[in-house]
C-alpha atoms as a PDB file:
ATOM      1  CA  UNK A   1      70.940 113.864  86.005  1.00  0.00           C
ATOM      2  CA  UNK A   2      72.316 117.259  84.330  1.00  0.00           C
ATOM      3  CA  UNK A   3      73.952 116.596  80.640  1.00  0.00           C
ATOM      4  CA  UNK A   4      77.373 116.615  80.618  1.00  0.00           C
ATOM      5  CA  UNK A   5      79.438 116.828  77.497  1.00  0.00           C
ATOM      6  CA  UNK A   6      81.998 113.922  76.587  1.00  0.00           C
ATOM      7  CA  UNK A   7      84.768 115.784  78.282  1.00  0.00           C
ATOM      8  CA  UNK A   8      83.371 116.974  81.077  1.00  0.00           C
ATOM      9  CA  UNK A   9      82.173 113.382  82.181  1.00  0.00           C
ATOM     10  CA  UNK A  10      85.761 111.951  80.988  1.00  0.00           C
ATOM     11  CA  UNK A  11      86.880 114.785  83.609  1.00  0.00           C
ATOM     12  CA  UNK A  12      84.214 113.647  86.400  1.00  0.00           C
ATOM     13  CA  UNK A  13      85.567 110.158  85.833  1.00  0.00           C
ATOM     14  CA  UNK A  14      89.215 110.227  85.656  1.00  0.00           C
ATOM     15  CA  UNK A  15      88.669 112.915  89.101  1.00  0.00           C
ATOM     16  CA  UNK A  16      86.561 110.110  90.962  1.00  0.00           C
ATOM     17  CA  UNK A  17      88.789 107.316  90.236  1.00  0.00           C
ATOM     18  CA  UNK A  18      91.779 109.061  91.338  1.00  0.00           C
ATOM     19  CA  UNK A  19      89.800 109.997  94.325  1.00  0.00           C
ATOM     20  CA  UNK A  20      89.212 106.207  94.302  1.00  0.00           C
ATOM     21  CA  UNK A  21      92.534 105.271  93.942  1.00  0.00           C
ATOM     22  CA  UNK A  22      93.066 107.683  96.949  1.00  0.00           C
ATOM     23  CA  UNK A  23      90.529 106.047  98.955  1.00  0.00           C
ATOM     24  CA  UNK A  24      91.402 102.360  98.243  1.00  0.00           C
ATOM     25  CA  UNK A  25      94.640 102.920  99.766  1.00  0.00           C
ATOM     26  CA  UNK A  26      93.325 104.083 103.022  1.00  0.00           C
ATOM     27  CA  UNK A  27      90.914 101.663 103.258  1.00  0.00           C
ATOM     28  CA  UNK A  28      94.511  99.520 102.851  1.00  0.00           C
ATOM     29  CA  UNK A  29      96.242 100.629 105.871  1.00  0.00           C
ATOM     30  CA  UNK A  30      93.295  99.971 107.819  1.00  0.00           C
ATOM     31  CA  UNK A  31      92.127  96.529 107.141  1.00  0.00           C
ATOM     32  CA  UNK A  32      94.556  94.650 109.417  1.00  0.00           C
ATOM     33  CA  UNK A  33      93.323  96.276 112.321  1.00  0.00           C
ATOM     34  CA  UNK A  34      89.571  95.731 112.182  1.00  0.00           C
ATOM     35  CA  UNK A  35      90.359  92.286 113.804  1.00  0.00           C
ATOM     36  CA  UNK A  36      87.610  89.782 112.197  1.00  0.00           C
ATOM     37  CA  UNK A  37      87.489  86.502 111.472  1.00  0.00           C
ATOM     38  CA  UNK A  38      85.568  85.184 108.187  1.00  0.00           C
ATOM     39  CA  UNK A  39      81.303  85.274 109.222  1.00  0.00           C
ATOM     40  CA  UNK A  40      81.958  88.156 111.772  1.00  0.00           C
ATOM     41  CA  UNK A  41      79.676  91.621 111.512  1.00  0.00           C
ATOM     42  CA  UNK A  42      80.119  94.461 113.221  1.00  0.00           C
ATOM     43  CA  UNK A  43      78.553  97.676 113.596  1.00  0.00           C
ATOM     44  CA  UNK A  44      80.401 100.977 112.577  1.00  0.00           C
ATOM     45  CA  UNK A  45      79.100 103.871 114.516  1.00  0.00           C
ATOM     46  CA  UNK A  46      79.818 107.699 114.140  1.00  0.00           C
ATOM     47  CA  UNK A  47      79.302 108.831 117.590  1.00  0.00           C
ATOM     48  CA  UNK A  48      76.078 107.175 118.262  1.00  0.00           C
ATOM     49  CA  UNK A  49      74.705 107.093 114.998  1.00  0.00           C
ATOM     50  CA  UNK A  50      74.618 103.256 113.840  1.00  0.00           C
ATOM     51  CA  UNK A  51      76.880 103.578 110.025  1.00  0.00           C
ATOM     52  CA  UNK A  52      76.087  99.978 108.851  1.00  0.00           C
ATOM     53  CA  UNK A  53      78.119  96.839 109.703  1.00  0.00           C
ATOM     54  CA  UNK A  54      81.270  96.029 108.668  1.00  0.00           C
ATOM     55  CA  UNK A  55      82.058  91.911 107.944  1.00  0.00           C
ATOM     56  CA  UNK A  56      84.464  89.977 106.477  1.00  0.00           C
ATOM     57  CA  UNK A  57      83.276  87.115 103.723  1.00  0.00           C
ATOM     58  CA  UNK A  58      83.769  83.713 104.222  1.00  0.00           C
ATOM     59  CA  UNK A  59      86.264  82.060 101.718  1.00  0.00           C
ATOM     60  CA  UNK A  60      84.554  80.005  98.902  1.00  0.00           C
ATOM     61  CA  UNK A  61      85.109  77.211  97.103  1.00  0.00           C
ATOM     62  CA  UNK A  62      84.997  77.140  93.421  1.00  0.00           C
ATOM     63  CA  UNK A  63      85.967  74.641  90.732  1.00  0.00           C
ATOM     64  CA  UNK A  64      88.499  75.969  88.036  1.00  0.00           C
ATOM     65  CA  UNK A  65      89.983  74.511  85.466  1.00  0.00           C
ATOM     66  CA  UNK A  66      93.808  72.862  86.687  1.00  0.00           C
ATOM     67  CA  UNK A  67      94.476  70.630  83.701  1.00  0.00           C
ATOM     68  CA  UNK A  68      92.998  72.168  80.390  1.00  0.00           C
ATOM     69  CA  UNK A  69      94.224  69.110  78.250  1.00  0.00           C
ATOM     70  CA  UNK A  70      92.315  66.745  80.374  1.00  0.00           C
ATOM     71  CA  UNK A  71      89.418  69.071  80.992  1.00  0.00           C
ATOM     72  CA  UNK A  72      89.014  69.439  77.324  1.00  0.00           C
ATOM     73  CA  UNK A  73      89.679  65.988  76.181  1.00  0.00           C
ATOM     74  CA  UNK A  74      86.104  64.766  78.215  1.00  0.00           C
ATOM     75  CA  UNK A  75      84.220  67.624  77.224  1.00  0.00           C
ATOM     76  CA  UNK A  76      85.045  66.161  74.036  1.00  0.00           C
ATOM     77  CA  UNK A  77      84.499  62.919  74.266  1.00  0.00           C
ATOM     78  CA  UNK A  78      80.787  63.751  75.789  1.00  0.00           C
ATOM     79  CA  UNK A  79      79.863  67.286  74.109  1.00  0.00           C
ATOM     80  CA  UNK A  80      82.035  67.531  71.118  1.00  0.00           C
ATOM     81  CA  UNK A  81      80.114  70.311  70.144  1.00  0.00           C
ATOM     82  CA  UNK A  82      81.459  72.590  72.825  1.00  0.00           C
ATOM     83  CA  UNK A  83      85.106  71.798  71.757  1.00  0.00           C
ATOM     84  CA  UNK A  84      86.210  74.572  69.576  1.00  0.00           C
ATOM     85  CA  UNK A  85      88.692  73.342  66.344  1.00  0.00           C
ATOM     86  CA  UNK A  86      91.481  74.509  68.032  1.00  0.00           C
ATOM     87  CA  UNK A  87      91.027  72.385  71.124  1.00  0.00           C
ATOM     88  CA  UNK A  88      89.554  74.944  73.362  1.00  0.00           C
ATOM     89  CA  UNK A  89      86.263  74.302  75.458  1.00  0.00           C
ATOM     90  CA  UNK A  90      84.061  77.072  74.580  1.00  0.00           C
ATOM     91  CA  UNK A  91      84.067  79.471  77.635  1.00  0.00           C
ATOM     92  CA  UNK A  92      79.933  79.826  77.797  1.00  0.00           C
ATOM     93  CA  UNK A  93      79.969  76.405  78.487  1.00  0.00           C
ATOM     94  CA  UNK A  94      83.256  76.084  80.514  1.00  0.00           C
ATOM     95  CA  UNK A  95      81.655  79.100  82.964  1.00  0.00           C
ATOM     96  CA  UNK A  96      78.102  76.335  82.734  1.00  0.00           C
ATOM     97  CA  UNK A  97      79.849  73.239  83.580  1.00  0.00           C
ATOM     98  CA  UNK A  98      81.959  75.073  86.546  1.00  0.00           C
ATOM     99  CA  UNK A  99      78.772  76.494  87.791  1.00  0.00           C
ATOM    100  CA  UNK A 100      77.204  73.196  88.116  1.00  0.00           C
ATOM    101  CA  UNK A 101      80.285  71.684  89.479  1.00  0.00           C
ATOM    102  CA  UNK A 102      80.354  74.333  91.840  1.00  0.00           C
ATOM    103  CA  UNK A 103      76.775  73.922  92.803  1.00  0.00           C
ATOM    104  CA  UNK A 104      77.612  69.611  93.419  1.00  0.00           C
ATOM    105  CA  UNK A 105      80.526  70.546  95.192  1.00  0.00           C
ATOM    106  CA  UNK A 106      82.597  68.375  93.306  1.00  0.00           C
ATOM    107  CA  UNK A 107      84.233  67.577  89.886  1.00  0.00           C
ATOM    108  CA  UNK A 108      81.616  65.406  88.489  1.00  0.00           C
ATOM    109  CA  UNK A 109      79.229  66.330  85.818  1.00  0.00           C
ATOM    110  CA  UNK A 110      75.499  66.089  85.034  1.00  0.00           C
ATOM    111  CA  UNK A 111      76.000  62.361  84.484  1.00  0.00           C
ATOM    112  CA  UNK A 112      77.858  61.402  87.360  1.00  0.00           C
ATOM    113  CA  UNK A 113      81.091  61.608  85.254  1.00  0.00           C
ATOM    114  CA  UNK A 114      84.529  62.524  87.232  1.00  0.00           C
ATOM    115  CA  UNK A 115      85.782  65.833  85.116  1.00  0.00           C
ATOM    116  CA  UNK A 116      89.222  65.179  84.753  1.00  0.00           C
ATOM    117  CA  UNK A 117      91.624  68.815  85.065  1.00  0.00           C
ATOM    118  CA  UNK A 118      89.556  70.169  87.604  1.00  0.00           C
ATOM    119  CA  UNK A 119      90.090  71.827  91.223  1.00  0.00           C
ATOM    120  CA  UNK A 120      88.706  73.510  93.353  1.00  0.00           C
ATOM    121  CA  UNK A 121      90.484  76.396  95.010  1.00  0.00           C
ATOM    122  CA  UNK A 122      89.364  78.666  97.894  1.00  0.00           C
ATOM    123  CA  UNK A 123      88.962  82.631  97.517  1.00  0.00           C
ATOM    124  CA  UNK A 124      90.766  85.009  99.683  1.00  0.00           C
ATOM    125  CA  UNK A 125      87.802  86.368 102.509  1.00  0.00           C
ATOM    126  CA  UNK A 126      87.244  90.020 102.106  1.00  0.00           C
ATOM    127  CA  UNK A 127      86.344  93.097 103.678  1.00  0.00           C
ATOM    128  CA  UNK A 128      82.587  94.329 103.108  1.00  0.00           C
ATOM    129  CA  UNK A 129      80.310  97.262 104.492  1.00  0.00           C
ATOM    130  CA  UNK A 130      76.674  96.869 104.950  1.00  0.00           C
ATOM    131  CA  UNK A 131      76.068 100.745 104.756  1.00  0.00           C
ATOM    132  CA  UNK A 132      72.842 101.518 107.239  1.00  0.00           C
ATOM    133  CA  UNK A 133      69.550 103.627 105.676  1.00  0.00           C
ATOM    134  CA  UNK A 134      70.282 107.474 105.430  1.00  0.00           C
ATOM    135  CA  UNK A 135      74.698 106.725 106.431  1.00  0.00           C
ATOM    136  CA  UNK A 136      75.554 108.498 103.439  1.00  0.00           C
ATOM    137  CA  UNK A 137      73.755 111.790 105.070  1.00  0.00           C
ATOM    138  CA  UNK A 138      76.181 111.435 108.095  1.00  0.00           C
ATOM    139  CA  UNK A 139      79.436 112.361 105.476  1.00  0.00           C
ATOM    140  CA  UNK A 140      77.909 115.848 105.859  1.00  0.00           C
ATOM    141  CA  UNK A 141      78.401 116.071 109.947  1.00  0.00           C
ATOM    142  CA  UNK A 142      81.501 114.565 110.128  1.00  0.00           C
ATOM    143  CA  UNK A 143      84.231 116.512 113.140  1.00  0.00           C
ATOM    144  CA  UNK A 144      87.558 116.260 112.769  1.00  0.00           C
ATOM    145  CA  UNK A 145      87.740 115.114 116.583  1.00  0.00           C
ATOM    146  CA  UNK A 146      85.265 111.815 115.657  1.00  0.00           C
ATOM    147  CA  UNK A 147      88.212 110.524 113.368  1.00  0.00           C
ATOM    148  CA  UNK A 148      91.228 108.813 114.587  1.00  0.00           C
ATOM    149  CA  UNK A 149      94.948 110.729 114.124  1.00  0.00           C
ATOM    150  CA  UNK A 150      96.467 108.211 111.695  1.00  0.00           C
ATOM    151  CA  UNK A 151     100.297 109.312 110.109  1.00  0.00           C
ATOM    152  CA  UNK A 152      99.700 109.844 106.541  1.00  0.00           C
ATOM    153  CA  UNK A 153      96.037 110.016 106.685  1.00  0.00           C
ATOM    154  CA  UNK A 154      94.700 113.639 105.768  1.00  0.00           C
ATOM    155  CA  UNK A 155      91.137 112.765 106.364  1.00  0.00           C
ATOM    156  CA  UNK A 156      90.200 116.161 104.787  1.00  0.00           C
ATOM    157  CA  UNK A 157      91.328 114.815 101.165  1.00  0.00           C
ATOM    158  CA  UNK A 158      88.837 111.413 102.000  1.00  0.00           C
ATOM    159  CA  UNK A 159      85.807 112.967 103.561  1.00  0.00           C
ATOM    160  CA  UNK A 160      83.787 115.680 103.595  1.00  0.00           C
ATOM    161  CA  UNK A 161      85.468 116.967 107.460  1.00  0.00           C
ATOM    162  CA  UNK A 162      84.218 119.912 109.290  1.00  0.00           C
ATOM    163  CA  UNK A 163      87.198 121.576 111.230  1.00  0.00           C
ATOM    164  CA  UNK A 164      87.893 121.496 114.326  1.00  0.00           C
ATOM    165  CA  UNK A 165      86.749 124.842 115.971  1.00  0.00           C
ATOM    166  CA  UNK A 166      89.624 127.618 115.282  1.00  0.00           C
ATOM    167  CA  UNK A 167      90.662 125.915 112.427  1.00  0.00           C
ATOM    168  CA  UNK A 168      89.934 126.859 108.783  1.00  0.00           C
END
């Protein structure tokens, strides 16, 4: 990688993440129409070249901490050392004891114990691309015409766009 000074990598940054910024909100606008359920893959093509698949997660559940009085009042009573003076349970071992819930599927701990002031809640599914070998060289043959006309959507500020013959 070339050196770059201090400021000209705090300019490189602060230019990508606005480009990011940029980018995230497209990407916005068009997640309610790619019509997939959690599990589902599909394949993103550019013409006929094959871009990667596009899926959407399946939600997962995860323990997390609903009641911290109760939660820390048995880590306590079993592991007093975890239990920081100020009644806190120490969160290296909170993120251990969560994991290993997590990995049970339920509240109970390495001794069979229920684990009072715990729940589990669900994560939101999300959107995910699976990009293909050698996609990123298809940003570089990208026509205007293979993009769909979407208001407010200047594809030219997202992508790298060759114009559409006559234009400039």
């Amino acid at each position: 990688m070339t050196a770059l000074s201090p400021r000209e990598a705090r300019l490189a940054f602060a230019l990508l993440k606005l480009q990011q910024r940029r980018l995230a909100a497209a990407l916005k606008r068009f997640e309610p129409f790619i019509d997939q359920e959690p599990g589902d893959k599909n394949t993103a093509r550019l013409g006929e070249a094959r871009l990667g698949k596009v899926a959407k997660t399946e939600p997962v559940e995860k323990p997390v901490v609903a009641d911290r009085d109760a939660f820390t009042k048995h880590v306590a009573a079993l592991w007093s050392t975890e239990v920081e003076q100020v009644e806190q349970v120490r969160p290296a071992f909170e993120r251990k004891l969560l994991g290993e819930m997590q990995a049970r599927g339920c509240a109970v701990d390495e001794n069979g114990e229920v684990v009072p002031g715990i729940r589990f809640e669900t994560s939101t599914p999300q959107q995910r691309f699976y990009p293909e070998d050698g996609a990123e060289d298809l940003l570089t043959v990208i026509d205007a015409e293979d993009l769909p006309t979407v208001d407010g959507v200047d594809w030219r500020q997202l992508l790298p766009v060759r114009p559409v013959a006559g234009e400039s």
